[in-house]
Protein backbone atom coordinates (compact mmCIF):
# COMPACT_ATOMS: atom_id res chain seq x y z
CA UNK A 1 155.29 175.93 138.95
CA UNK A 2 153.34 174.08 136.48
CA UNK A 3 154.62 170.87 135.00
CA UNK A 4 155.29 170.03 131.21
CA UNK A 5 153.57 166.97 130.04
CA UNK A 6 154.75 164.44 128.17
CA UNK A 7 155.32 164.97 124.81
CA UNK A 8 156.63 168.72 125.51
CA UNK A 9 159.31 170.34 123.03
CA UNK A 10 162.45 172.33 124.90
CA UNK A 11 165.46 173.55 123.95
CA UNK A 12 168.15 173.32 126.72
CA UNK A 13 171.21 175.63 126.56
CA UNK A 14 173.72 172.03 127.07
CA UNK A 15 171.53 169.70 125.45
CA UNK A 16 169.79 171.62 122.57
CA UNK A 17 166.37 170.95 121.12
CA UNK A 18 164.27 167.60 123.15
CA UNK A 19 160.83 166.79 123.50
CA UNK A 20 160.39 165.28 127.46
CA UNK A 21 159.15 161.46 127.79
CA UNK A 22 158.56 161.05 131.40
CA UNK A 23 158.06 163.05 134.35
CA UNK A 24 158.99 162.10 138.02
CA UNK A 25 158.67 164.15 141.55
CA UNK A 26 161.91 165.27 140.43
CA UNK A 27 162.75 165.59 137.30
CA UNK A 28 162.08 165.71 133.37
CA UNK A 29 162.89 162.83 131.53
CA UNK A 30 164.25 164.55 128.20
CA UNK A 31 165.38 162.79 124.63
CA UNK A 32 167.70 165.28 123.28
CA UNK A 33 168.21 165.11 119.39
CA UNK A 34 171.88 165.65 119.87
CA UNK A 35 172.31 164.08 123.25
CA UNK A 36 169.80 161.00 123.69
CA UNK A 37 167.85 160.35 126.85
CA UNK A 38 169.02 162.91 130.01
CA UNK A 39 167.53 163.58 133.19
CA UNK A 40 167.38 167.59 134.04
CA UNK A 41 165.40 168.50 137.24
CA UNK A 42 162.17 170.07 137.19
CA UNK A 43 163.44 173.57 137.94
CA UNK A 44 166.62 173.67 135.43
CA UNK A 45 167.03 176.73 133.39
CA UNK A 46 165.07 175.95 129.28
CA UNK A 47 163.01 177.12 126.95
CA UNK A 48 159.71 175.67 126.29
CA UNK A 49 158.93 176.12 122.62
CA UNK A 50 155.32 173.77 123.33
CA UNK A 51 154.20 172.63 126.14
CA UNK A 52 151.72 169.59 126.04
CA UNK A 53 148.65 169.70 128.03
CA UNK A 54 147.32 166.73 130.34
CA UNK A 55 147.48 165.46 133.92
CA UNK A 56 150.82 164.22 134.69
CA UNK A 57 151.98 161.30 137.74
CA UNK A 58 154.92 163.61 138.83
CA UNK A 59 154.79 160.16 141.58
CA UNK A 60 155.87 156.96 140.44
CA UNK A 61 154.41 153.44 142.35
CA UNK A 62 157.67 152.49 143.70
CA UNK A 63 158.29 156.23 144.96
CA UNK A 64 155.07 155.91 146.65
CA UNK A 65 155.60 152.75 148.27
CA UNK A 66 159.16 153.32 149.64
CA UNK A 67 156.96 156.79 151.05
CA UNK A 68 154.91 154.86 153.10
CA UNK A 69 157.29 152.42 153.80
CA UNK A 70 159.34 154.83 155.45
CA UNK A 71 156.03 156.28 157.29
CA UNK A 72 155.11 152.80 158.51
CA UNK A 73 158.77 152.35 159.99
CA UNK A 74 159.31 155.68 161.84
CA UNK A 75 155.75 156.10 163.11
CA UNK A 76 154.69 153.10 164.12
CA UNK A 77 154.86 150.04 166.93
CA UNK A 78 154.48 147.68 163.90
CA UNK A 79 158.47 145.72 163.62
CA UNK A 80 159.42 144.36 160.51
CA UNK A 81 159.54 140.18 160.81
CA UNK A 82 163.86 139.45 161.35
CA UNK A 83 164.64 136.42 161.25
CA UNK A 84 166.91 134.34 163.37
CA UNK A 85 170.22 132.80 162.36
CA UNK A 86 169.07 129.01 161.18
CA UNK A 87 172.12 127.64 163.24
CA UNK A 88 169.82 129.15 166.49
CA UNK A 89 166.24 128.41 165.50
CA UNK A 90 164.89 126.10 168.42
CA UNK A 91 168.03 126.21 170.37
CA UNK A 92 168.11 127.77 174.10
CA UNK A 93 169.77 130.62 175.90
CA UNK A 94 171.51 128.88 179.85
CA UNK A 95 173.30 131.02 181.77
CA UNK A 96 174.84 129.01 184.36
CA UNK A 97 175.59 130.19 188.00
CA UNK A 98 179.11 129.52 189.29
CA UNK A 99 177.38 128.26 192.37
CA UNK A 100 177.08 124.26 191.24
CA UNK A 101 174.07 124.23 193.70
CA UNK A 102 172.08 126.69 191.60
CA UNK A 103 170.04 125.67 189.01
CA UNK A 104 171.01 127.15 185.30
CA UNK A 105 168.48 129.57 184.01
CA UNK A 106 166.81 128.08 180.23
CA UNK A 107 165.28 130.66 178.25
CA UNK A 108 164.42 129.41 174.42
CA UNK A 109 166.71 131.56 172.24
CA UNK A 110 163.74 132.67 169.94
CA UNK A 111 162.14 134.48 172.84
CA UNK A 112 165.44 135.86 173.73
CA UNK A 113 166.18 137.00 170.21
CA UNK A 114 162.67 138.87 170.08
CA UNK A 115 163.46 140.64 173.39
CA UNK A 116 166.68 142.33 171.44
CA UNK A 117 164.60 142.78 168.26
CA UNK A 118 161.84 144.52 170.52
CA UNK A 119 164.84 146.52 171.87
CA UNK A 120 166.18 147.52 168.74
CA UNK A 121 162.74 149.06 167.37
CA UNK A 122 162.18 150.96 170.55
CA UNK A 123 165.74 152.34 170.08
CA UNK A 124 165.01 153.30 166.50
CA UNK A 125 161.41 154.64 167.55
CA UNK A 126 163.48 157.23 170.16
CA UNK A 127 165.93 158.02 167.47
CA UNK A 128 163.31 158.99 165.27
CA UNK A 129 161.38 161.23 167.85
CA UNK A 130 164.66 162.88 169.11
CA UNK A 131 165.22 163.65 165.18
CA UNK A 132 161.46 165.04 165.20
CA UNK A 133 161.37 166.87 169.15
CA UNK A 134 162.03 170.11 169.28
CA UNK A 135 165.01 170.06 171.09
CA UNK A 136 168.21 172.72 169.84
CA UNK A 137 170.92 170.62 167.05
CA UNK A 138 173.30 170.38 170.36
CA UNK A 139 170.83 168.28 171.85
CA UNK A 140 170.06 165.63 169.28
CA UNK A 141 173.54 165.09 168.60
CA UNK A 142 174.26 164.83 172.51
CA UNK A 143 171.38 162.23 172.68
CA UNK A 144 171.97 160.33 168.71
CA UNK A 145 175.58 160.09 170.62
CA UNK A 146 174.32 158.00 173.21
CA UNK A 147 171.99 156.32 171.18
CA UNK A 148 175.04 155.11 168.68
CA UNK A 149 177.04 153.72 171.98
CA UNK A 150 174.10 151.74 172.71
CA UNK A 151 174.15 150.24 169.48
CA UNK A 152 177.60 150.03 169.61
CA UNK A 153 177.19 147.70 173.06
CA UNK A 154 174.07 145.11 171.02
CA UNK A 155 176.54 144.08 168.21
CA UNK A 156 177.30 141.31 170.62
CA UNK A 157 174.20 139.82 169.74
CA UNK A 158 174.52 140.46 165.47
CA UNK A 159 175.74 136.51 165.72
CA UNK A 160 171.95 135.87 165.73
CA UNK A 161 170.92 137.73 163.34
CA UNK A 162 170.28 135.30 159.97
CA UNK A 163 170.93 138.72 157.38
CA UNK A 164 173.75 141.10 157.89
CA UNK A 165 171.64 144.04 156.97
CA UNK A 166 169.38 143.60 160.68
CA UNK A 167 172.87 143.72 162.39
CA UNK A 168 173.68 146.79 164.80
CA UNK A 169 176.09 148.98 164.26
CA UNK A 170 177.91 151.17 166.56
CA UNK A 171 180.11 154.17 165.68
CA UNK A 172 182.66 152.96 162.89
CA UNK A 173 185.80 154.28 163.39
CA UNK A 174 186.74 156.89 160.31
């Protein structure tokens, strides 16, 4: 399929006569004389009574970034920075033994949060290749299953987290 440029004249069987003004991966940007400015996807049923000539970006910038964006995240080691609740920042981790006599463990709570970050990604990584493997539907759901239950057990730790969109979440109940 070829794509219309800019400046093309239709004539659309809801929207009448329109000459298109921009042109995404998706769809026709259209100004209708009766109807104003629609949308109509690139394969919807018209007319073309001219089609313009000319090279068109079908891909806008922001539809390329959030591409590679989404690249970078599922195919790569690289985690995005998270940062910690400020109430945390500097504080420590002790977990105390019930024997007096023991000394309490100190770990410094940034290290600590990084460990579940590091934890999270590697979860997400898995999730990602299980979506990709070539394992039957049965499977993936069998293993995304487990994999939801394991985020279900880290929201514990979501009190460290400074933004609620890093947070875990776990099955929600429906």
């Amino acid at each position: 399929m070829k794509l219309l440029g800019i400046g093309s004249r239709i004539n659309h069987a809801t929207h009448g006569k329109g000459v298109v003004t921009n042109v995404t991966s998706q769809h026709y940007w259209v100004t209708f004389i009766e109807t104003g400015l629609e949308t109509i996807d690139l394969d919807s049923d018209f007319e073309i009574i001219e089609a313009a000539d000319g090279d068109v970006d079908a891909v806008s910038f922001s539809e390329v970034e959030s591409s590679l964006v989404k690249i970078l995240k599922q195919w790569s080691d690289v985690s995005e920075i998270v940062p910690i609740a400020d109430k945390y920042k500097g504080g420590k981790l002790i977990l105390e033994p019930a024997d007096a006599s023991m000394k309490p463990y100190e770990l410094p709570i940034d290290k600590f949060f990084n460990k579940i970050i590091m934890v999270r990604d590697r979860l997400r990584v898995m999730e990602q290749r299980i979506n990709a493997s070539d394992l039957d539907e049965q499977g993936k759901i069998d293993l995304q299953q487990y994999i939801t239950r394991i985020y279900g057990s880290l929201t514990s730790f979501n009190i460290l987290f400074k933004s609620k969109a890093h947070n875990f979440i776990g099955q929600r109940s429906k």
